[in-house]
Protein backbone atom coordinates (compact mmCIF):
# COMPACT_ATOMS: atom_id res chain seq x y z
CA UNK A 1 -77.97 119.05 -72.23
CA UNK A 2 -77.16 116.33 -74.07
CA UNK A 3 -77.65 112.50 -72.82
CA UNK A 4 -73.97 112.01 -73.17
CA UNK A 5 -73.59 114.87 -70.85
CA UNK A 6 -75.60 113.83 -68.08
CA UNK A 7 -74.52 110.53 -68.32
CA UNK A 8 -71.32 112.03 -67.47
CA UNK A 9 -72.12 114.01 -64.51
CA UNK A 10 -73.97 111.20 -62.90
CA UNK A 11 -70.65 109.21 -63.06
CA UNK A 12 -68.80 112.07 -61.45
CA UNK A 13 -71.89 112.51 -58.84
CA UNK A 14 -71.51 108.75 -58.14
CA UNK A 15 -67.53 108.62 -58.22
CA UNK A 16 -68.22 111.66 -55.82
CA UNK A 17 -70.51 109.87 -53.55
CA UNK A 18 -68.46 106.41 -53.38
CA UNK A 19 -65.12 108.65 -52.53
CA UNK A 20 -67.28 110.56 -49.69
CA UNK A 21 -68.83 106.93 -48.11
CA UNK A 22 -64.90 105.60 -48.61
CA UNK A 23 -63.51 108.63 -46.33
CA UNK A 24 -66.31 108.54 -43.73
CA UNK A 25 -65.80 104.65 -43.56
CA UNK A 26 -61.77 105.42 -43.42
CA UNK A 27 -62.47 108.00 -41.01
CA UNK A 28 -64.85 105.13 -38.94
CA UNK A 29 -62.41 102.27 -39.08
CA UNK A 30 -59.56 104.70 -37.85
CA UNK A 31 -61.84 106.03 -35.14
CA UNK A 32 -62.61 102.66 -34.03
CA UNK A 33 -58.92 101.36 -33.87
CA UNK A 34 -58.34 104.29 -31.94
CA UNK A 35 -60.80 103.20 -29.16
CA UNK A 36 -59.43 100.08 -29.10
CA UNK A 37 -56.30 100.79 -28.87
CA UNK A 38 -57.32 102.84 -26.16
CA UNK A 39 -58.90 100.09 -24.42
CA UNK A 40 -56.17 98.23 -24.78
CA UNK A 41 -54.00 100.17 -23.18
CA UNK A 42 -56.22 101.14 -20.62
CA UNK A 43 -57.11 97.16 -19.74
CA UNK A 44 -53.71 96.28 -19.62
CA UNK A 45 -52.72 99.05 -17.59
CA UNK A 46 -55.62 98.72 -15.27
CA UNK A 47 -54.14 95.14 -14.59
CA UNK A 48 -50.69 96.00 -13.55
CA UNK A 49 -50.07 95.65 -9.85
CA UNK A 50 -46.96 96.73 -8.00
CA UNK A 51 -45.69 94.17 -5.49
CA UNK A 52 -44.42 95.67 -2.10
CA UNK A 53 -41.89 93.43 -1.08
CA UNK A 54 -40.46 93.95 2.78
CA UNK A 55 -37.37 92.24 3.97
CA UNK A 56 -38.13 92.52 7.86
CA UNK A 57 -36.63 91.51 10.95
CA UNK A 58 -39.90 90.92 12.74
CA UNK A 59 -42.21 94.06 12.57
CA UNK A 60 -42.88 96.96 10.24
CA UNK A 61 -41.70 100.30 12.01
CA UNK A 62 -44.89 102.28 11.03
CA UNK A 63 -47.25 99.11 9.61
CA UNK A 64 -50.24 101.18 10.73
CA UNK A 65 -49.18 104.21 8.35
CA UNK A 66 -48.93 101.38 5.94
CA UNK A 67 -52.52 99.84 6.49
CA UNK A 68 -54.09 103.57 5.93
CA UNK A 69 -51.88 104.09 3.00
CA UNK A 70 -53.06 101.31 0.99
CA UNK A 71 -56.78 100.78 2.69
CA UNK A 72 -57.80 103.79 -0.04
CA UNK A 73 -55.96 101.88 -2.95
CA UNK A 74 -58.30 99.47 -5.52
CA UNK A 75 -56.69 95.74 -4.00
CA UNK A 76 -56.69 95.08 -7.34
CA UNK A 77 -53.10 97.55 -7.89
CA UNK A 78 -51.38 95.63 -5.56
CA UNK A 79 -49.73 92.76 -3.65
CA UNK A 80 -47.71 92.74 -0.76
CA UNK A 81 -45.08 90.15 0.46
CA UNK A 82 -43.43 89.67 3.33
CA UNK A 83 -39.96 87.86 4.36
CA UNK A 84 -39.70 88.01 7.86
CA UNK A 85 -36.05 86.75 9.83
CA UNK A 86 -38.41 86.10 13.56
CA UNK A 87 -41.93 85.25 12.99
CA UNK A 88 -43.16 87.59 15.49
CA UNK A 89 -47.45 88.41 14.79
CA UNK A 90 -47.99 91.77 13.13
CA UNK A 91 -51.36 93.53 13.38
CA UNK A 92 -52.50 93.91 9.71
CA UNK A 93 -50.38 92.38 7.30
CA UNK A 94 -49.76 88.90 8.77
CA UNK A 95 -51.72 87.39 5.94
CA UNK A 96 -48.93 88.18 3.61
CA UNK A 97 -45.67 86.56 4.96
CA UNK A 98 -44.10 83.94 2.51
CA UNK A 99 -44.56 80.62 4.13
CA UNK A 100 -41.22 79.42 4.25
CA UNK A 101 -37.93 81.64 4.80
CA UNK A 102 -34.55 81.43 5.20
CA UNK A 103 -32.00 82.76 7.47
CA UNK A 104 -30.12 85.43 6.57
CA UNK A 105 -26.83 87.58 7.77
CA UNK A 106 -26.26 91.55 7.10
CA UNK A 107 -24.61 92.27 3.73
CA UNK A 108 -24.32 88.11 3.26
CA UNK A 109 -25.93 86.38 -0.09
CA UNK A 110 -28.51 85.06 1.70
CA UNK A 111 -29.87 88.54 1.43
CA UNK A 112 -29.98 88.28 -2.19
CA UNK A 113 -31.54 84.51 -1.95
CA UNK A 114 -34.38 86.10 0.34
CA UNK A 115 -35.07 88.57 -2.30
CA UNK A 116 -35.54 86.02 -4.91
CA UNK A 117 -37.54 83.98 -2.27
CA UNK A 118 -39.61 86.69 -2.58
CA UNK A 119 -39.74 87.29 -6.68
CA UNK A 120 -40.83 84.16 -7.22
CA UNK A 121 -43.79 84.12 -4.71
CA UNK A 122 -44.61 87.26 -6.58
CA UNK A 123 -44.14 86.18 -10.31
CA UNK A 124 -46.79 83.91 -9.91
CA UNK A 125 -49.44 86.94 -10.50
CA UNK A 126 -48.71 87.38 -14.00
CA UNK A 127 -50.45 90.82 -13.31
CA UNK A 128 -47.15 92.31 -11.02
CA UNK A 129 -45.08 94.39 -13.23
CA UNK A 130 -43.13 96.37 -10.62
CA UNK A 131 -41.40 95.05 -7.54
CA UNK A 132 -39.86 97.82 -4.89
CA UNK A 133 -37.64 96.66 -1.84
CA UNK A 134 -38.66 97.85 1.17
CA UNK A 135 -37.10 97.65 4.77
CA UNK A 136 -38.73 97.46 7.93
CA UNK A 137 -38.22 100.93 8.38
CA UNK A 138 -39.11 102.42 5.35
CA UNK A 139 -42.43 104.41 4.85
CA UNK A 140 -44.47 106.42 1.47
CA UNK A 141 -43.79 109.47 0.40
CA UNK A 142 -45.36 110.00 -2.84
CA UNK A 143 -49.51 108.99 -3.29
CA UNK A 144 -49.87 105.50 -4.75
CA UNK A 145 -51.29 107.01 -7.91
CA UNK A 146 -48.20 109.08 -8.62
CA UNK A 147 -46.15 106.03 -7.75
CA UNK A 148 -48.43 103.85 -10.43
CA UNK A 149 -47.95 107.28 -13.25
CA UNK A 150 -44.45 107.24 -12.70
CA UNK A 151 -42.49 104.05 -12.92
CA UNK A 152 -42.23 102.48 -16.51
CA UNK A 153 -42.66 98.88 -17.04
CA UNK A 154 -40.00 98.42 -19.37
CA UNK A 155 -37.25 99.81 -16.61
CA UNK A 156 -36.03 98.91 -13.63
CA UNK A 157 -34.80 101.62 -10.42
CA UNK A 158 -31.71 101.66 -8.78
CA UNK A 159 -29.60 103.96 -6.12
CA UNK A 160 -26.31 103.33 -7.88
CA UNK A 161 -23.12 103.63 -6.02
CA UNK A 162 -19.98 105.60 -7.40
CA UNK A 163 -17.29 102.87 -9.44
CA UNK A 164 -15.21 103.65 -6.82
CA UNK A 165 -16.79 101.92 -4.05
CA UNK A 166 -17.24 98.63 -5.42
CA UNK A 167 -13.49 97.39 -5.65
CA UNK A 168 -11.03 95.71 -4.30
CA UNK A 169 -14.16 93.99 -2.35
CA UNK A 170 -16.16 92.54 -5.40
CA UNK A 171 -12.36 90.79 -6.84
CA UNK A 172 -13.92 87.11 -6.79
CA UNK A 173 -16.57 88.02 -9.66
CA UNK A 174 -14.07 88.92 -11.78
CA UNK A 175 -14.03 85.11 -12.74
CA UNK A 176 -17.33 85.44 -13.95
CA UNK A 177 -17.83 88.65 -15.33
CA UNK A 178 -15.58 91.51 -16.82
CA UNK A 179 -14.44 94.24 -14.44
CA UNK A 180 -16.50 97.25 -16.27
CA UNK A 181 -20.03 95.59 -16.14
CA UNK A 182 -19.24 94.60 -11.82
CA UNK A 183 -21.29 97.45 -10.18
CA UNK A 184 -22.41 98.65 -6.97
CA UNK A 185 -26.51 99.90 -5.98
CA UNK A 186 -28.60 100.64 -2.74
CA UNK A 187 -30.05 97.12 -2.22
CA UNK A 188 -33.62 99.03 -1.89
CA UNK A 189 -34.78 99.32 -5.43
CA UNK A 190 -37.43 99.08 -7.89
CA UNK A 191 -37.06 96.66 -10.38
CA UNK A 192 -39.63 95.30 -13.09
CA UNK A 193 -40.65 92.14 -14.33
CA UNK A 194 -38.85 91.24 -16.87
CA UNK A 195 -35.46 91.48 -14.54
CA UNK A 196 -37.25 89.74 -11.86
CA UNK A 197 -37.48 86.77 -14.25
CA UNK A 198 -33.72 87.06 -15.14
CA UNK A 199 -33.12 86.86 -11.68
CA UNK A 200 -34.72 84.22 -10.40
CA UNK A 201 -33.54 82.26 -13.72
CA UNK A 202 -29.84 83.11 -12.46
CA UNK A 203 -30.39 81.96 -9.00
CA UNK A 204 -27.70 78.89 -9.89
CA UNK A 205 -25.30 81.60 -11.49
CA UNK A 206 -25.93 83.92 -8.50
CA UNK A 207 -24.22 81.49 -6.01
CA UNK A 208 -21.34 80.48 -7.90
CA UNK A 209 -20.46 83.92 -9.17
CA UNK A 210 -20.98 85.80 -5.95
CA UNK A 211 -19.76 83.31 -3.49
CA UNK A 212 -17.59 85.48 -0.46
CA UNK A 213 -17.99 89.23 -1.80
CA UNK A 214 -18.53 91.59 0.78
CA UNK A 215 -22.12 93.78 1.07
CA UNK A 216 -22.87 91.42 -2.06
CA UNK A 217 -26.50 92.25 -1.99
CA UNK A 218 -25.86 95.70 -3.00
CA UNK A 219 -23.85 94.07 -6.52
CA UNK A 220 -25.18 91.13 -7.53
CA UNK A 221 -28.55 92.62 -9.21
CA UNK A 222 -27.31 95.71 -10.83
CA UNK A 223 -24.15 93.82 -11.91
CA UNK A 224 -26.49 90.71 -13.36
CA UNK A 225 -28.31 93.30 -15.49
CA UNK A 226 -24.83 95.11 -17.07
CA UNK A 227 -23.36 91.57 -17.59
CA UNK A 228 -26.59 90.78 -19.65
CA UNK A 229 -26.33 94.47 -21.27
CA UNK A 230 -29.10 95.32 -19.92
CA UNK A 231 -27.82 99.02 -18.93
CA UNK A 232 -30.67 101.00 -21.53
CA UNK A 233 -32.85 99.63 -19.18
CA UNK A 234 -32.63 101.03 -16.21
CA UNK A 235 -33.28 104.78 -14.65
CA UNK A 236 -30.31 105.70 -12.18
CA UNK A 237 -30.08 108.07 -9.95
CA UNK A 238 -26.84 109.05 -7.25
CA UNK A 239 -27.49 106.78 -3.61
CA UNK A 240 -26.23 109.99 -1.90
CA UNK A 241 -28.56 111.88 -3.36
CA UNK A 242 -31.98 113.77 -2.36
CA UNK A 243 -33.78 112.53 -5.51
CA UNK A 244 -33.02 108.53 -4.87
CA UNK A 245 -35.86 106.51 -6.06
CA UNK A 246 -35.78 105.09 -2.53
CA UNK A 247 -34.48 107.86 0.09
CA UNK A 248 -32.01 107.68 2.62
CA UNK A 249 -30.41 110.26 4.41
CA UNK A 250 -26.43 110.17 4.35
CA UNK A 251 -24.42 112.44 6.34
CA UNK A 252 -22.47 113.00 3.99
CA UNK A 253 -24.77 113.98 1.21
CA UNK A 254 -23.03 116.99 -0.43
CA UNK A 255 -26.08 118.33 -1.81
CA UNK A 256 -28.93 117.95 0.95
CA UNK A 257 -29.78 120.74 3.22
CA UNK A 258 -29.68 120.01 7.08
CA UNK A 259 -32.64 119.81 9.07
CA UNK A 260 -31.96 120.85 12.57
CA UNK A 261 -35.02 120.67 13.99
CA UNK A 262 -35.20 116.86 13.03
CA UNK A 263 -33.58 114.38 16.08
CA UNK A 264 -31.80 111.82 14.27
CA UNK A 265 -29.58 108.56 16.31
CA UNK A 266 -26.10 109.16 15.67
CA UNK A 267 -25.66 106.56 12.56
CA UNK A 268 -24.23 105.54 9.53
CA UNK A 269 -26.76 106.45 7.69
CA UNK A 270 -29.33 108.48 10.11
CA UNK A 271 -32.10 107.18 11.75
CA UNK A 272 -35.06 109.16 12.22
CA UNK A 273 -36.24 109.51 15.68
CA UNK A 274 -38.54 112.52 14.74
CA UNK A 275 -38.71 114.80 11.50
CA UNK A 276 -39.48 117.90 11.48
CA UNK A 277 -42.49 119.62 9.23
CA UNK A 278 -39.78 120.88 6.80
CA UNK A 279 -38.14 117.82 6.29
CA UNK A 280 -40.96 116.02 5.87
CA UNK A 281 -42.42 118.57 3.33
CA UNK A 282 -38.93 118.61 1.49
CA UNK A 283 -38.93 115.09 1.21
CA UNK A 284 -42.54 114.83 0.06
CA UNK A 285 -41.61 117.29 -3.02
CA UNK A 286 -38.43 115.55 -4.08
CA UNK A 287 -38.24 113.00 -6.84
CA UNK A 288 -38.17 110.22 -4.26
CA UNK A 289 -41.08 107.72 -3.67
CA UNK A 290 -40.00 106.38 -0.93
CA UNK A 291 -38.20 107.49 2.49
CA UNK A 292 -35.96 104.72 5.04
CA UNK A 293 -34.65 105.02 8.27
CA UNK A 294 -37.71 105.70 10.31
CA UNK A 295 -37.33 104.04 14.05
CA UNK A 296 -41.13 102.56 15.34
CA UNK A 297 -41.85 105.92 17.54
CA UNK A 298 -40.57 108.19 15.31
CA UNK A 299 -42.37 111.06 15.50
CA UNK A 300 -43.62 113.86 12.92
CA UNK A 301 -45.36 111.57 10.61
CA UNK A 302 -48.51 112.92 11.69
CA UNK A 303 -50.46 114.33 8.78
CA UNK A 304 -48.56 112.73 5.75
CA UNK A 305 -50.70 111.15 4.47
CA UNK A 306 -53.21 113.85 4.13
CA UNK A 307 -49.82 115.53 2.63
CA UNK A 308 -49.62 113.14 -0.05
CA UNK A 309 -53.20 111.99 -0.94
């Protein structure tokens, strides 16, 4: 072989050997942006909380069923806040009523003005990235681990009302914002932060637009977030429906099958008084995380969290 010739294949060998170290370093620097991207992810997901916000009268129906809920959740997942309308003591979440609170009316704006009362207590951990309305009376039905899996941080939850229920009654916003964006949802909802923040930045706006409209906490936040096209945004699912983000049980809810062995109060919509084991379970294995309507001795709520744990 001729020195010209092995001169040759040595420069092949060592093109050879530089092009294998460049795709094992390629193959390093990929791997490693990979597991930091990874991290990333997992970091900034391992910081985002959910804030449990309850508009109460003065107690929470089934605060014990509450305390055992969350007492196997990492603290770090979660807030809660409470705005109370009588400051009556409760037994294990006193620690988290809002200092200050206002009065407020059924179906008035102060409603609304509570609610943002409430955002901005809770936009002060930069970590909350969900909010979800809850009622005195509402209670879990989903594990707080499926409830942290499911909701998406770039959209907000709503129980939205048919078109058809939201006029004449909502005419004075029609000076403010165009007919087709004025819409109607469940005031218990799940919203995230970046429409907290556009709330609580419309507070002014809120009270001159919405001044005198009837049941005007069920419009002014899904109607704020169509006037600012914000519609992509948000998941929506039927208020009379089985599968509302937050449930409630309508009587006349075409497409839910009656329970007779539950005892509900005779109500607009019903109150639970006891549910039965089927209802419960049906409920449990619907797409809704949450359930309303519960009185403080209702009974049949005995083993659900072991149901959804």
């Amino acid at each position: 072989m001729s020195k010209k010739t092995k001169i040759q294949l040595n420069t092949k060998k060592n093109y050879l050997v530089l092009l294998i170290i460049l795709v094992i370093i390629f193959i390093i620097l990929l791997y490693i942006s990979r597991v930091e991207k990874f991290t990333s992810s997992t970091i900034k997901q391992s910081r985002h909380k959910i804030a449990l916000c309850f508009l109460i009268n003065n107690s929470i129906n089934h605060e014990e069923l509450w305390y055992n809920y969350l007492k196997i959740v990492d603290p770090n997942k979660y807030n809660i806040y409470i705005h109370y309308k009588e400051n009556k003591p409760l037994k294990y979440f006193e620690k988290y009523k809002l200092p200050n609170t206002i009065e407020t009316c059924w179906g008035c704006l102060s409603i609304v003005l509570a609610q943002n009362l409430l955002l901005k207590k809770a936009l002060d951990d930069t970590d909350n990235h969900h909010f979800v309305w809850l009622s005195e009376s509402c209670i879990p039905i989903k594990s707080f681990q499926y409830l942290q899996n499911y909701l998406d941080t770039d959209k907000s939850y709503f129980n939205i009302a048919p078109d058809n229920q939201v006029f004449p009654r909502a005419n004075p916003v029609l000076e403010y914002i165009s007919k087709d964006n004025i819409k109607k949802a469940a005031m218990p909802a799940i919203i995230n932060r970046k429409h907290a923040e556009l709330f609580v930045n419309n507070e002014t706006n809120i009270q001159l637009w919405f001044t005198n409209v009837p049941n005007v906490d069920e419009i002014v936040y899904i109607t704020l977030l169509h006037h600012f096209g914000l519609q992509n945004e948000l998941v929506l699912t039927p208020n009379l429906s089985a599968n509302a983000i937050i449930f409630t049980g309508w009587p006349d809810m075409s497409n839910y099958k009656l329970f007779v062995d539950s005892k509900l109060t005779k109500t607009s919509p019903n109150e639970y008084d006891d549910i039965c084991n089927a209802e419960l379970d049906y409920l449990i294995h619907s797409k809704s995380l949450f359930a309303r309507k519960f009185n403080k001795n209702c009974k049949g709520l005995t083993g659900l969290l072991e149901k959804i744990n």
